[in-house]
C-alpha atoms as a PDB file:
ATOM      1  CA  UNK A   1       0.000   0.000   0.000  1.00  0.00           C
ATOM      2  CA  UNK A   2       1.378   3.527  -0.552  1.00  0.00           C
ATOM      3  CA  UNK A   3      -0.211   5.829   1.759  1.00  0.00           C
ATOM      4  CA  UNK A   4      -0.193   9.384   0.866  1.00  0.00           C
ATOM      5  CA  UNK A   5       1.673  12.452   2.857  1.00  0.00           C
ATOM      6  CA  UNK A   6      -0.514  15.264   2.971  1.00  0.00           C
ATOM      7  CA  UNK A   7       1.140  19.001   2.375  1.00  0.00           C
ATOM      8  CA  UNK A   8       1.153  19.564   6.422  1.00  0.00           C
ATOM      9  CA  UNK A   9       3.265  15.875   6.684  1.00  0.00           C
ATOM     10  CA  UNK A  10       0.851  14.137   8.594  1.00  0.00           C
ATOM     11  CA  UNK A  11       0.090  10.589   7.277  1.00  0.00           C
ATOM     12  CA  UNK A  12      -3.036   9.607   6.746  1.00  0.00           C
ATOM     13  CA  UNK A  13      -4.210   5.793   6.035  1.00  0.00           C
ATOM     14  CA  UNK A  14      -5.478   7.141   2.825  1.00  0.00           C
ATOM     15  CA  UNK A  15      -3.655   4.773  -0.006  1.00  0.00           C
ATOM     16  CA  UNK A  16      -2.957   6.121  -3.424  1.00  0.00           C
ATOM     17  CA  UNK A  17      -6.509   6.710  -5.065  1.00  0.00           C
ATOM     18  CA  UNK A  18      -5.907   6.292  -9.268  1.00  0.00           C
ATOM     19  CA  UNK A  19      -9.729   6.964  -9.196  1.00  0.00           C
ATOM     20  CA  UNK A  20      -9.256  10.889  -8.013  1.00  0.00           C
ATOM     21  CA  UNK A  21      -5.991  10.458 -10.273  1.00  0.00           C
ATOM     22  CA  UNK A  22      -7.832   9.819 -13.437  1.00  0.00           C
ATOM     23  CA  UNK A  23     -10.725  12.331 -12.497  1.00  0.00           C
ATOM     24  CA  UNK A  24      -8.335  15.216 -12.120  1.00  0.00           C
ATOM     25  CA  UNK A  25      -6.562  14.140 -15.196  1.00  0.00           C
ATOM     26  CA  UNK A  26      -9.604  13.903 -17.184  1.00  0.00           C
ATOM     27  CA  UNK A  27     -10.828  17.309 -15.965  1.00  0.00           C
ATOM     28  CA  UNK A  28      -7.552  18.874 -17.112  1.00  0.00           C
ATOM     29  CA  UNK A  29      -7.691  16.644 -20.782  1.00  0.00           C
ATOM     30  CA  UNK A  30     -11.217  18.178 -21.387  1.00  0.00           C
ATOM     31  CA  UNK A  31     -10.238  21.699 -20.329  1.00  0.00           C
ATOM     32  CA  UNK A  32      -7.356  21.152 -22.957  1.00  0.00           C
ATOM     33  CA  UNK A  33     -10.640  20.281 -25.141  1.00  0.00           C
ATOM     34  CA  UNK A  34      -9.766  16.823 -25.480  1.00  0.00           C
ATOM     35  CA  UNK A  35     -12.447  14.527 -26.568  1.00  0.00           C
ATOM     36  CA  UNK A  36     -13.941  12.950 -24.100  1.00  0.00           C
ATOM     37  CA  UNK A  37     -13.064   9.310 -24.867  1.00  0.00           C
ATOM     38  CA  UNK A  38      -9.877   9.966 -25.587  1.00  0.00           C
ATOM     39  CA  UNK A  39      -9.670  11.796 -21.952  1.00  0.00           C
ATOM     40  CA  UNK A  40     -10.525   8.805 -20.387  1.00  0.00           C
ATOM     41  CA  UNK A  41      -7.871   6.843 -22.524  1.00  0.00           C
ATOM     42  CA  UNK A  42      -5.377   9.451 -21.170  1.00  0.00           C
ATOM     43  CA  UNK A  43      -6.344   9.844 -17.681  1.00  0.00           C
ATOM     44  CA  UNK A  44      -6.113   5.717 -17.607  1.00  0.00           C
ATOM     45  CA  UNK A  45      -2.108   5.764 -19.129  1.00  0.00           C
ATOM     46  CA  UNK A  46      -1.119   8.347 -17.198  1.00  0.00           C
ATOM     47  CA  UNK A  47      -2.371   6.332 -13.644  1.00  0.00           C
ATOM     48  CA  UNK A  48      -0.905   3.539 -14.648  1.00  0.00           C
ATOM     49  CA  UNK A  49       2.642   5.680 -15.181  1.00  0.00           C
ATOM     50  CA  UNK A  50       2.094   7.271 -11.417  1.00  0.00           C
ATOM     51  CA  UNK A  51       1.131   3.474  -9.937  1.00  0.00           C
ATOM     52  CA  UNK A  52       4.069   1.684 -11.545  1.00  0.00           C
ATOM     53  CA  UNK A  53       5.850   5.080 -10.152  1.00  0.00           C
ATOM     54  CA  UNK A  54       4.974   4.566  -6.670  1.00  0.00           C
ATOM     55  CA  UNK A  55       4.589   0.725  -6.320  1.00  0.00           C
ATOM     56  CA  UNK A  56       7.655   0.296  -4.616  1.00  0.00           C
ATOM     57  CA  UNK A  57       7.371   3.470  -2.328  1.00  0.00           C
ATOM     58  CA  UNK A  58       5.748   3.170   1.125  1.00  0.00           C
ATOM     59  CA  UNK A  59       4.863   6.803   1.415  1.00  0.00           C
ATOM     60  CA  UNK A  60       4.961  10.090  -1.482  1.00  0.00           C
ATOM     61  CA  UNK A  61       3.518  13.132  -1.153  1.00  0.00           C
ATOM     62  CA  UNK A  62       0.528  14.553  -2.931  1.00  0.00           C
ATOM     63  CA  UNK A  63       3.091  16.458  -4.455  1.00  0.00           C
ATOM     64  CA  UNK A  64       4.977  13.940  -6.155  1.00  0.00           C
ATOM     65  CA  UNK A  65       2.067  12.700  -7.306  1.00  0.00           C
ATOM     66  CA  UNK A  66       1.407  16.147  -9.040  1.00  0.00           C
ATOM     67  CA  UNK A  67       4.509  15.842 -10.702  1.00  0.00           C
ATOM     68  CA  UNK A  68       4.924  12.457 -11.806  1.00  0.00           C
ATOM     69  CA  UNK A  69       1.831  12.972 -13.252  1.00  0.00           C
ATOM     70  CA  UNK A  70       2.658  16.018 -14.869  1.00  0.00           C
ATOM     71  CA  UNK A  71       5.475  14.205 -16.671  1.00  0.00           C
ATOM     72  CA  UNK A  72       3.067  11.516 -17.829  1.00  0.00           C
ATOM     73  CA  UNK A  73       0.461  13.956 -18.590  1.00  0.00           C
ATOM     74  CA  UNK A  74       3.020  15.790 -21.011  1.00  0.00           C
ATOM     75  CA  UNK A  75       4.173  12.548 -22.884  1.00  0.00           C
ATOM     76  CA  UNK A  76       0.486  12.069 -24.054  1.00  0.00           C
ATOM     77  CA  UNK A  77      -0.882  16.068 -24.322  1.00  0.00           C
ATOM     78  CA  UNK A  78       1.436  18.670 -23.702  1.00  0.00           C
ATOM     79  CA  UNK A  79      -1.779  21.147 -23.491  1.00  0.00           C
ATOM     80  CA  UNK A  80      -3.657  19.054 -21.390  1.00  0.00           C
ATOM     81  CA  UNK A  81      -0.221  18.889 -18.862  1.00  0.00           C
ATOM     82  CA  UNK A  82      -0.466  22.593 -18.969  1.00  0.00           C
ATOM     83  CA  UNK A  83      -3.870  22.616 -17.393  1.00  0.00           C
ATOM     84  CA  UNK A  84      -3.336  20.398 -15.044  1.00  0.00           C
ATOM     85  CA  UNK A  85      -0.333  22.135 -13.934  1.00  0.00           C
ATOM     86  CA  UNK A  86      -1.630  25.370 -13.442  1.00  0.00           C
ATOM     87  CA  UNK A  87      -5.439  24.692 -12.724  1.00  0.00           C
ATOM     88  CA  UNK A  88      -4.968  26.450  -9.060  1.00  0.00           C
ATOM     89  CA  UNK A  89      -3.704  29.367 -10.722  1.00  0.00           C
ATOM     90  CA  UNK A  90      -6.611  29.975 -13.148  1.00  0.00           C
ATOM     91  CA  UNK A  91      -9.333  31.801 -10.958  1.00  0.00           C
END
């Protein structure tokens, strides 16, 4: 299992969700106006890159979640990997 460090360090049992992975993903694929099939398609790869990431870790940090799947997210849609990296940013 590879729980997840929140920001303030605290560990929480939480494990590694790809669910809320592949929704925030998705959300960023479809704000790059990606269609929405082909989201899904993406949002699956680019789990499966951030589980095979972390599959040996005991504990990462929400973090390096962000960024591993940033680098996934860019292989597969360089717009889409813009979104996602900057969604808090866009008001």
């Amino acid at each position: 299992m590879t729980e997840v460090i929140k920001r303030n360090g605290s560990r929480n049992s939480e494990e590694f969700s790809t669910e809320k992975l592949c929704n925030s993903v998705s959300a960023a694929c479809l704000a790059a106006r990606t269609p929405e099939g082909e989201a899904r398609q993406v949002a699956d790869a680019v789990s499966a890159f951030v589980k095979e990431w972390s599959k040996d870790r005991h504990g990462v940090t929400s973090d390096d979640i962000r960024r591993i799947a940033h680098q996934g997210l860019s292989i597969f849609s360089p717009e889409a990997a813009y979104e996602y990296k900057n969604h808090k940013l866009v008001l």
